[in-house]
C-alpha atoms as a PDB file:
ATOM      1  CA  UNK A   1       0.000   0.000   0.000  1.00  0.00           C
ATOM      2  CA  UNK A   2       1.817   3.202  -1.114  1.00  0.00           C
ATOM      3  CA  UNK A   3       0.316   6.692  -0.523  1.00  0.00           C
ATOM      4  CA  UNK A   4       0.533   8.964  -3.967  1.00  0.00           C
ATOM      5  CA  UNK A   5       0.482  12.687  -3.322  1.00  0.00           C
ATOM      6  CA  UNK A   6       1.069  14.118  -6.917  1.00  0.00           C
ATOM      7  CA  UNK A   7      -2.315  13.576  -8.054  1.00  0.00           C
ATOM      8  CA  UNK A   8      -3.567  15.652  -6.155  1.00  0.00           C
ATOM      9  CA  UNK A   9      -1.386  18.031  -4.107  1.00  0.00           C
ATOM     10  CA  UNK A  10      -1.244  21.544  -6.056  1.00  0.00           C
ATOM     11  CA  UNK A  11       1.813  22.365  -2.940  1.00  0.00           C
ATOM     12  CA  UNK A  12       2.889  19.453  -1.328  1.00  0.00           C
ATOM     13  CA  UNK A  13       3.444  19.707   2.194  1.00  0.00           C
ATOM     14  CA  UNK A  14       6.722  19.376   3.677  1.00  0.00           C
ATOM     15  CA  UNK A  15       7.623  16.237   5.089  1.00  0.00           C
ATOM     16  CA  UNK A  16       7.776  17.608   8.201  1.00  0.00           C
ATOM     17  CA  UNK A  17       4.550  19.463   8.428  1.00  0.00           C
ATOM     18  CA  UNK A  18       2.749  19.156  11.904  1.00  0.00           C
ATOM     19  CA  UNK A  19      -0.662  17.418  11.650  1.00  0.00           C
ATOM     20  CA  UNK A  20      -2.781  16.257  14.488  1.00  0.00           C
ATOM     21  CA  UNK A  21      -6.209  13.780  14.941  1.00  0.00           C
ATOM     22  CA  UNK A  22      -8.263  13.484  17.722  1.00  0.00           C
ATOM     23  CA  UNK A  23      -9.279  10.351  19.786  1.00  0.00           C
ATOM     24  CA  UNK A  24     -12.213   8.979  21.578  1.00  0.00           C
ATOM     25  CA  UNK A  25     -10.181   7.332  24.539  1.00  0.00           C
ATOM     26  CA  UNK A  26     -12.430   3.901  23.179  1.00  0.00           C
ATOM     27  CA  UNK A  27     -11.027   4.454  19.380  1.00  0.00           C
ATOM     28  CA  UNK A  28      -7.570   5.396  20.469  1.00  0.00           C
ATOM     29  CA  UNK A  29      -7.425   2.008  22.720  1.00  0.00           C
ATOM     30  CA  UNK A  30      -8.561   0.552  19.586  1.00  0.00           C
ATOM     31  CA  UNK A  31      -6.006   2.076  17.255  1.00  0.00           C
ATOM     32  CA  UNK A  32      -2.816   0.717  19.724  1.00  0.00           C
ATOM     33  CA  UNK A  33      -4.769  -2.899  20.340  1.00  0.00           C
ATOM     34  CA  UNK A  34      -4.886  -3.533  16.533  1.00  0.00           C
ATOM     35  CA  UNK A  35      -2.269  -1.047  14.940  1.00  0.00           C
ATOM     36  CA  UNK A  36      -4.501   0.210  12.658  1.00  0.00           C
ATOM     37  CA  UNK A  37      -6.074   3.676  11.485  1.00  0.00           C
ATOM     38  CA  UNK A  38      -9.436   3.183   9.975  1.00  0.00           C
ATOM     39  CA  UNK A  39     -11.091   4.377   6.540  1.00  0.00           C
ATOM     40  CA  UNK A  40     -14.808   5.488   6.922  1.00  0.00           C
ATOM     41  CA  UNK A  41     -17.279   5.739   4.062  1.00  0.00           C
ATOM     42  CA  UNK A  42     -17.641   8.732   2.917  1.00  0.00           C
ATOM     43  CA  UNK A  43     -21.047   8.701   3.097  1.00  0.00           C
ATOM     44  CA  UNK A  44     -21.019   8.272   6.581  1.00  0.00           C
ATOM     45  CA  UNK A  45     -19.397  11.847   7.497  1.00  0.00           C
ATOM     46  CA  UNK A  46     -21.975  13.914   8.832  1.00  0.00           C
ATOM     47  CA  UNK A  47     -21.845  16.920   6.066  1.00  0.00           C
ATOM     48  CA  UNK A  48     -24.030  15.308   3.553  1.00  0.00           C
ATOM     49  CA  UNK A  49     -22.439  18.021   0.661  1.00  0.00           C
ATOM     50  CA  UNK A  50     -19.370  15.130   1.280  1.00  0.00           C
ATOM     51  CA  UNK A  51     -18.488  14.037  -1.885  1.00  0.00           C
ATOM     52  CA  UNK A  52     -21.047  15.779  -4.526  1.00  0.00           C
ATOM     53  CA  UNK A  53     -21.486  18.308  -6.645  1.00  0.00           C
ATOM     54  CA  UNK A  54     -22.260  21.668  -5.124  1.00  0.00           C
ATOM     55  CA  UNK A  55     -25.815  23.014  -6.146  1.00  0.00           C
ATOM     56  CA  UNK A  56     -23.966  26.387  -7.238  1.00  0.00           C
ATOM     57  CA  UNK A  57     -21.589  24.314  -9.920  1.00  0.00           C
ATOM     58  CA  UNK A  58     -24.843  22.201 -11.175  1.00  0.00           C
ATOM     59  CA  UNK A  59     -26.618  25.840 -11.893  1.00  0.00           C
ATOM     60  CA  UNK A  60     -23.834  27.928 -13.540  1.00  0.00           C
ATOM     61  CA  UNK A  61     -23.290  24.684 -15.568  1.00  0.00           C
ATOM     62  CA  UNK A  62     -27.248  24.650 -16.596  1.00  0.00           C
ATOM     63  CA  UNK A  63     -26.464  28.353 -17.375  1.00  0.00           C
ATOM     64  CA  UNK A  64     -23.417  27.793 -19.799  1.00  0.00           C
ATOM     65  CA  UNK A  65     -25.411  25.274 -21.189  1.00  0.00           C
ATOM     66  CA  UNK A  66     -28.484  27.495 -22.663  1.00  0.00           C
ATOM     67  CA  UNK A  67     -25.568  28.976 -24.825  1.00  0.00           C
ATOM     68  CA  UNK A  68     -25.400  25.052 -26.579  1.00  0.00           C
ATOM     69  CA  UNK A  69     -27.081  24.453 -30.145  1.00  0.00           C
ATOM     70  CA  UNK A  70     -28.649  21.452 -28.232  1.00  0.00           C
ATOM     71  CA  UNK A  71     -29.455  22.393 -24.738  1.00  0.00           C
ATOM     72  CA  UNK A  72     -31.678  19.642 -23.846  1.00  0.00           C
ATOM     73  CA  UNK A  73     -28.978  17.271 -24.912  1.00  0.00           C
ATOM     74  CA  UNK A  74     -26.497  19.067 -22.836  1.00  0.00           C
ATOM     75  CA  UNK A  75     -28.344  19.475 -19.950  1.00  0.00           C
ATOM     76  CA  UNK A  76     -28.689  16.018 -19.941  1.00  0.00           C
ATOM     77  CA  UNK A  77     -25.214  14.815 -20.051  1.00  0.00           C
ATOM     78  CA  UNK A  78     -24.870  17.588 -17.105  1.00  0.00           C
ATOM     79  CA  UNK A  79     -27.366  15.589 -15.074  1.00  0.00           C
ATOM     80  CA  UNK A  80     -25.593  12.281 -15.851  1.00  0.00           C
ATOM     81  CA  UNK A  81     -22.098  14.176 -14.543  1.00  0.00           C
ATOM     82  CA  UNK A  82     -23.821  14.895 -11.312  1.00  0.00           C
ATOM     83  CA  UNK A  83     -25.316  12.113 -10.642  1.00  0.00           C
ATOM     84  CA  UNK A  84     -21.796   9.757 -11.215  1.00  0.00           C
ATOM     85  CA  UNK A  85     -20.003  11.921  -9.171  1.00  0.00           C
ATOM     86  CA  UNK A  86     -23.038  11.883  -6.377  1.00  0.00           C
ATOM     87  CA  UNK A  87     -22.825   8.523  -6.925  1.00  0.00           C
ATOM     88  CA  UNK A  88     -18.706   7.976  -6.600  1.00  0.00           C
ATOM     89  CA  UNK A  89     -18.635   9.070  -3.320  1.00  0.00           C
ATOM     90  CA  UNK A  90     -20.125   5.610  -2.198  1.00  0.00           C
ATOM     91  CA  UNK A  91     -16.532   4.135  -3.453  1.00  0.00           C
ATOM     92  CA  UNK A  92     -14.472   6.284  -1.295  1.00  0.00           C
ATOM     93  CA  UNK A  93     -13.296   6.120   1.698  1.00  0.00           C
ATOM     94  CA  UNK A  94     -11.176   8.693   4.157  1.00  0.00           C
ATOM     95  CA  UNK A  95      -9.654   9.085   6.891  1.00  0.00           C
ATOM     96  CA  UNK A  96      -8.961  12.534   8.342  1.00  0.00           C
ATOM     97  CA  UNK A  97      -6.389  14.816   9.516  1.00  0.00           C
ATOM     98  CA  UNK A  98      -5.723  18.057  10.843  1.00  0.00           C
ATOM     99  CA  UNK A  99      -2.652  20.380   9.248  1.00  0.00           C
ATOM    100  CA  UNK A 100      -2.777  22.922  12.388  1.00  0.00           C
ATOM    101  CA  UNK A 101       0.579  23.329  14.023  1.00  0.00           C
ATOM    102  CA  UNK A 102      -0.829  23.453  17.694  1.00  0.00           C
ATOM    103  CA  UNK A 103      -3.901  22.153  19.673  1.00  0.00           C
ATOM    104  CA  UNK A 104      -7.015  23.344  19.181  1.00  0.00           C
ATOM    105  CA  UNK A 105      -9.742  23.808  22.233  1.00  0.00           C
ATOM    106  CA  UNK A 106     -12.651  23.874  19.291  1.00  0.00           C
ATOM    107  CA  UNK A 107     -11.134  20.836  17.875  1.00  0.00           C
ATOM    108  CA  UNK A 108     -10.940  18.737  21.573  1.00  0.00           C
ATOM    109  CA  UNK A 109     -14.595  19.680  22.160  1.00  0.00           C
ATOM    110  CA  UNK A 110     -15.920  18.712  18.747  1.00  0.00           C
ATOM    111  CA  UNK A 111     -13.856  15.506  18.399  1.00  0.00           C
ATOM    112  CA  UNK A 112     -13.326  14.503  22.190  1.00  0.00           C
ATOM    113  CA  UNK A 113     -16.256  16.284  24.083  1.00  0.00           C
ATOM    114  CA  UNK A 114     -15.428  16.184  27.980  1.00  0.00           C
ATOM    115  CA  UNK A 115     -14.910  12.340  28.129  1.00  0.00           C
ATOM    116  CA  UNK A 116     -11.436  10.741  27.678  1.00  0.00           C
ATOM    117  CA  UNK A 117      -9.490  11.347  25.544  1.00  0.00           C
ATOM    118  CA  UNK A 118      -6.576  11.505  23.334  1.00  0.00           C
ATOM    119  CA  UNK A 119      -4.932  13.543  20.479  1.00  0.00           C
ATOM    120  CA  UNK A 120      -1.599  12.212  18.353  1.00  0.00           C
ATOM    121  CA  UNK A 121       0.917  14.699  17.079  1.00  0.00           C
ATOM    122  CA  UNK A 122       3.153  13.476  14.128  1.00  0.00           C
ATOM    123  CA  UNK A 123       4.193  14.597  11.148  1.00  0.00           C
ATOM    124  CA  UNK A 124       2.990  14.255   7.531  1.00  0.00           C
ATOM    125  CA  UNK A 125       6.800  12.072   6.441  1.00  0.00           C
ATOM    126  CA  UNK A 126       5.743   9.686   9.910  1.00  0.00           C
ATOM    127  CA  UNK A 127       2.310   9.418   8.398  1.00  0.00           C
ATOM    128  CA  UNK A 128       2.962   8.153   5.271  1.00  0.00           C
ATOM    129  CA  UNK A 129       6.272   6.207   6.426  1.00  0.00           C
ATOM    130  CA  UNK A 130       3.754   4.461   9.144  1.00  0.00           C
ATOM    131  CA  UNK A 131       1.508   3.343   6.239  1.00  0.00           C
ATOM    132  CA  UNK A 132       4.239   2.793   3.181  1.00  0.00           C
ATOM    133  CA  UNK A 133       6.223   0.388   4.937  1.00  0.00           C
ATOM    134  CA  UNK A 134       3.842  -1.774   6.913  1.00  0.00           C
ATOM    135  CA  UNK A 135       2.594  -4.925   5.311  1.00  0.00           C
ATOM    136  CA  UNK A 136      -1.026  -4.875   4.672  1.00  0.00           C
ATOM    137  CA  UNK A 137      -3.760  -7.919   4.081  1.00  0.00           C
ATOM    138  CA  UNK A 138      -5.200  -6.152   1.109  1.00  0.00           C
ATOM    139  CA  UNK A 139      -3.152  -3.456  -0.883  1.00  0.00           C
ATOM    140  CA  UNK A 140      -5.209  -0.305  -2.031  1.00  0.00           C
ATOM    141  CA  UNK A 141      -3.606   3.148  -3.455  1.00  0.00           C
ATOM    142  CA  UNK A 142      -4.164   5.871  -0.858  1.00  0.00           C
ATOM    143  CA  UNK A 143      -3.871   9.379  -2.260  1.00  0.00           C
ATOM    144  CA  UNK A 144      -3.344  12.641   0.348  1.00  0.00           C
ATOM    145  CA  UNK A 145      -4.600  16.062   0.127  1.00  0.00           C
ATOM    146  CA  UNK A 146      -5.652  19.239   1.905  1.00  0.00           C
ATOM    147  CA  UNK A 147      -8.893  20.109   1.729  1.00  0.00           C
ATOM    148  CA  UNK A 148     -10.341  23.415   0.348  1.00  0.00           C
ATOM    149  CA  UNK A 149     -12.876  25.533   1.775  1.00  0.00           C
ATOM    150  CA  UNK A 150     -15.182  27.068  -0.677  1.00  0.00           C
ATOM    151  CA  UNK A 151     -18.812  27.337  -1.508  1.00  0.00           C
ATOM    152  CA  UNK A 152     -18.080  26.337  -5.261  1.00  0.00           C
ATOM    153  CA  UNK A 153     -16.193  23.633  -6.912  1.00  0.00           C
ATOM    154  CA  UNK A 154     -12.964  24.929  -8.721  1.00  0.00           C
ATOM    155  CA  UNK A 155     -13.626  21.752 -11.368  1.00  0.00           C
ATOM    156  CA  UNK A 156     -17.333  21.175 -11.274  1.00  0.00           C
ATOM    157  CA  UNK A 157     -17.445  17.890 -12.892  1.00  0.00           C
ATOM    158  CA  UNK A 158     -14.260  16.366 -10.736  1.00  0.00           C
ATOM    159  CA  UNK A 159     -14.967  13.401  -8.476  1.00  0.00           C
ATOM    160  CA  UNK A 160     -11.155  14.550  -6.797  1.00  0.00           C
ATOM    161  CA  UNK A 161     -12.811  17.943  -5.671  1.00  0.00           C
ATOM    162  CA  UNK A 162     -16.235  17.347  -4.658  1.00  0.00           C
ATOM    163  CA  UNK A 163     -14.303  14.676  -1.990  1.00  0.00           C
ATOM    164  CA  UNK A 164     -11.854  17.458  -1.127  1.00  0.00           C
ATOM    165  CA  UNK A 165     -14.064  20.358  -1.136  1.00  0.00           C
ATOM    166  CA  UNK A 166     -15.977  21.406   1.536  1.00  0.00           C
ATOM    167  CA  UNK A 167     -17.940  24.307   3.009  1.00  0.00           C
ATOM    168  CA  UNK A 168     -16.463  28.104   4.038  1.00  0.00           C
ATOM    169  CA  UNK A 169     -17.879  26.984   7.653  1.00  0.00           C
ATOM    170  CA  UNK A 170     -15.660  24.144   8.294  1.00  0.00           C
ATOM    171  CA  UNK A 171     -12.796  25.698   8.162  1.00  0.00           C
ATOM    172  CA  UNK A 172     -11.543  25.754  11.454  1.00  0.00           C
ATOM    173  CA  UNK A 173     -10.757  22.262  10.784  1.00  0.00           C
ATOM    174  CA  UNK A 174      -7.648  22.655   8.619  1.00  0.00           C
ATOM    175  CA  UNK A 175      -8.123  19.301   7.277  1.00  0.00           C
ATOM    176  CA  UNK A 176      -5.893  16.921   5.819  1.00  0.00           C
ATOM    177  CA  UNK A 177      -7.192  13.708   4.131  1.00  0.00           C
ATOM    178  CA  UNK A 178      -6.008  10.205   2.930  1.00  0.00           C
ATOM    179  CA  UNK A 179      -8.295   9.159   0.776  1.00  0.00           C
ATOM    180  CA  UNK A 180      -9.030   5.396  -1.033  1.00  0.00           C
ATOM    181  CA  UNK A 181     -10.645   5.845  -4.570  1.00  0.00           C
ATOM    182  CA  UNK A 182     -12.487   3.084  -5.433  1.00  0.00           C
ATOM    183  CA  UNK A 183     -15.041   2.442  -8.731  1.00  0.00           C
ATOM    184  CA  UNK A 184     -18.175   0.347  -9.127  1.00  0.00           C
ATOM    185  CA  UNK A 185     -17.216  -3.301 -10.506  1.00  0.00           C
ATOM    186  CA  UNK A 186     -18.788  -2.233 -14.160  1.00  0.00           C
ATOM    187  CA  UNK A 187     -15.903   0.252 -14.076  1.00  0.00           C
ATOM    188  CA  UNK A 188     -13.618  -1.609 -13.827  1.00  0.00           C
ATOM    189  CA  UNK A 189     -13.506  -1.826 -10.125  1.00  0.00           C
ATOM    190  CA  UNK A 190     -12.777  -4.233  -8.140  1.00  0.00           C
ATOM    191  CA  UNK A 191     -13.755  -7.027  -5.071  1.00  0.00           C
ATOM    192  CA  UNK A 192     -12.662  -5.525  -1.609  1.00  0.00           C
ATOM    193  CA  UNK A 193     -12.366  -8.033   1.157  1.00  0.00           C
ATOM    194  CA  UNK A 194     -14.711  -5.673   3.723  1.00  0.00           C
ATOM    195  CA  UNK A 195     -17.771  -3.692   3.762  1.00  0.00           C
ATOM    196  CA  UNK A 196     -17.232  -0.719   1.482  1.00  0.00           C
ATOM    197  CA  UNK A 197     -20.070   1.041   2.680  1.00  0.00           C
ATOM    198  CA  UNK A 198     -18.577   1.045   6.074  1.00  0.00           C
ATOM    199  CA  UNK A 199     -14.828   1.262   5.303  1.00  0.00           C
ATOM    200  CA  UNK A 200     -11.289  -0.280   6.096  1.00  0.00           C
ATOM    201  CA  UNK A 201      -8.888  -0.393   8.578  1.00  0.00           C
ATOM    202  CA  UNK A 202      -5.402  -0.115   7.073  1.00  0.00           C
ATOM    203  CA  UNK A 203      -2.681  -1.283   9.422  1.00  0.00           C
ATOM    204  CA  UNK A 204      -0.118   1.042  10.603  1.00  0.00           C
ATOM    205  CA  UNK A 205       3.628   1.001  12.562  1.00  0.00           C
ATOM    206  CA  UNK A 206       2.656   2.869  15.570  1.00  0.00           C
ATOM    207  CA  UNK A 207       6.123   3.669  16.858  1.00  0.00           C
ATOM    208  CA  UNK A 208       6.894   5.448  13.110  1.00  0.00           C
ATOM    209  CA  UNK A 209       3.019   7.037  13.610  1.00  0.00           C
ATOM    210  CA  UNK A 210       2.894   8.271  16.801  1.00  0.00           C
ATOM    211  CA  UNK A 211       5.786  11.515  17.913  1.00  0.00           C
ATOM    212  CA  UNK A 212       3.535  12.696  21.009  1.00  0.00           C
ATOM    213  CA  UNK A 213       0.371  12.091  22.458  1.00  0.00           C
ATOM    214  CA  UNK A 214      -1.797  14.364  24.443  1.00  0.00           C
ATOM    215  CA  UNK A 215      -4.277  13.937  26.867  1.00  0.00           C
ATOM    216  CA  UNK A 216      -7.459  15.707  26.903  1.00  0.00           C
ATOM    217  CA  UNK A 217      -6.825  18.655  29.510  1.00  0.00           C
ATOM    218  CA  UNK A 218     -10.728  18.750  30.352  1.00  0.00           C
ATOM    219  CA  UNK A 219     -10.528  15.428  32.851  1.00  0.00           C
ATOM    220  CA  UNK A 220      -9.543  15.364  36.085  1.00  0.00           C
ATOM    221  CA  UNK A 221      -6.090  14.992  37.292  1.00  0.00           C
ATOM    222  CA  UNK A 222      -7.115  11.485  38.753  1.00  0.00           C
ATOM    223  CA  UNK A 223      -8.762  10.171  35.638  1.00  0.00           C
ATOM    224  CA  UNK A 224      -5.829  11.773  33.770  1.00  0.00           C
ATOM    225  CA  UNK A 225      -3.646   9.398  35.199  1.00  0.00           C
ATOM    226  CA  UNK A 226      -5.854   6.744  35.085  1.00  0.00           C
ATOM    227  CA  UNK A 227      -5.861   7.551  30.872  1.00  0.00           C
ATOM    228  CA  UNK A 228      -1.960   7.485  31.016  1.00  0.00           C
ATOM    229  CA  UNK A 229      -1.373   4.046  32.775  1.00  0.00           C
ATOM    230  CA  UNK A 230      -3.680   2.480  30.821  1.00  0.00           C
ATOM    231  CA  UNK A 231      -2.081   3.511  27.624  1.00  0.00           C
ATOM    232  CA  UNK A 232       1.844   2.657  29.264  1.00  0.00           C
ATOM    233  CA  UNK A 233       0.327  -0.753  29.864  1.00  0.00           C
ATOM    234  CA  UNK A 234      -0.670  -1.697  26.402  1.00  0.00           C
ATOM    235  CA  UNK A 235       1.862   0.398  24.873  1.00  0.00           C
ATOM    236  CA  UNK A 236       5.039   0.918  26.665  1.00  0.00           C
ATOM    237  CA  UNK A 237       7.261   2.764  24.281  1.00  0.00           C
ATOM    238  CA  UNK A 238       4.662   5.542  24.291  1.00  0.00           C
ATOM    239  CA  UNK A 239       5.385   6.280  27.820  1.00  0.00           C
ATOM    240  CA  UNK A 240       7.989   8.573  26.821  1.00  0.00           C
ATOM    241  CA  UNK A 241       5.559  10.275  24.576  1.00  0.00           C
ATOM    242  CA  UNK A 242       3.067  11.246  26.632  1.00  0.00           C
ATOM    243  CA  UNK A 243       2.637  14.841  27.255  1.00  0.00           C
ATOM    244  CA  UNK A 244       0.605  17.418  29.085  1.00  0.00           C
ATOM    245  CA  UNK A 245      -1.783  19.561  27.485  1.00  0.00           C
ATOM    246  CA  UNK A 246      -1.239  23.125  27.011  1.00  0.00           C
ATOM    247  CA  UNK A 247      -4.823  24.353  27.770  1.00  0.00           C
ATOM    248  CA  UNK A 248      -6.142  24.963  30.894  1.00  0.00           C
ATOM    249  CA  UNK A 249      -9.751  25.908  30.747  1.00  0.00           C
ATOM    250  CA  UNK A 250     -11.052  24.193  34.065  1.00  0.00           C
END
């Protein structure tokens, strides 16, 4: 499994570029148990533009297409576009990142809430090391881009922006995504050995993945040590890695 970043990327990031993600206490347990980072449907985000074609590109292309000889023809094949990109986003999978450089309060309550906790800092070079050179059950090309905030599609009929476009009002998320393009089987697509409209796990090298982790700075300083045995106990070499949050907003 190799991740591919010129596909998509119009600026790389730099190798070592800060990125962050944000852990239910129950999914991070899960992600040091089995080693592995999971791959949600898209259609299982809970921004249901995820993945489509924004109304405003479907209108201006109706628009450019009164100027056609044929525009019922036209507006036709403009439905079809939408509706196989709409339709696309059922074949791709993500998993999500953040590129900010620091912790983010709005980010721990959206992602974390008040229970446990945990958020990973790494890099973008550990990322992709992590995944490139660990051995997986089922091989899949993963490709990696930022995502852009906008209310309109720079390439309206472009199944790569609709799943790395979003709204103006989720941008305090900064977001980062590996992302699994897949295509129905009479597309040449092909059998996956899981439940695609679910997702994947993909497995990953957790001491490459994982530079620092940080424990949610909302629990208490008993339960905070509770959080950090636990994880010393099933990981050991992350002892070393645990840190203290910088936010104190008790």
């Amino acid at each position: 499994m190799i991740i591919k970043d010129d596909r998509i990327w119009d600026d790389p990031p730099k190798g070592n570029r800060i990125i962050w993600r944000y852990f239910t206490f129950e999914k991070f347990l899960d992600l040091i148990l089995n080693s592995e980072l999971f791959f949600t449907n898209l259609t299982k985000l809970t921004d249901k533009y995820e993945g489509t074609m924004f109304e405003s590109n479907f209108q201006s292309a109706l628009i450019a297409a009164k100027k056609e000889k044929d525009y019922e023809e036209a507006r036709r094949e403009i439905l079809l576009e939408q509706q196989e990109i709409n339709n696309l986003r059922n074949y791709t999978l993500v998993n999500c990142w953040t590129l900010k450089r620091h912790e983010s309060y709005a980010l721990w309550k959206i992602y974390v809430g008040s229970g446990p906790g945990v958020a990973i800092r790494t890099t973008v070079a550990n990322l992709k090391k992590a995944i490139n050179q660990t051995r997986q059950e089922f091989d899949e090309d993963i490709s990696i881009a930022a995502v852009k905030y906008k209310d309109k599609l720079d390439y309206s009929f472009s199944r790569i922006d609709a799943t790395i476009t979003k709204k103006p009002y989720y941008d305090f998320e900064d977001e980062m995504r590996l992302i699994i393009f897949n295509f129905p089987l009479s597309e040449n697509g092909y059998e996956v050995p899981y439940d695609m409209t679910v997702g994947r796990k993909v497995k990953v090298d957790l001491h490459q993945l994982i530079s620092e982790v940080y424990i949610s700075p909302f629990l208490s300083n008993a339960y905070r040590d509770t959080v950090s045995n636990t994880i010393i106990k099933l990981a050991p070499f992350l002892k070393s890695r645990i840190k203290s949050s910088e936010i104190n907003d008790g």
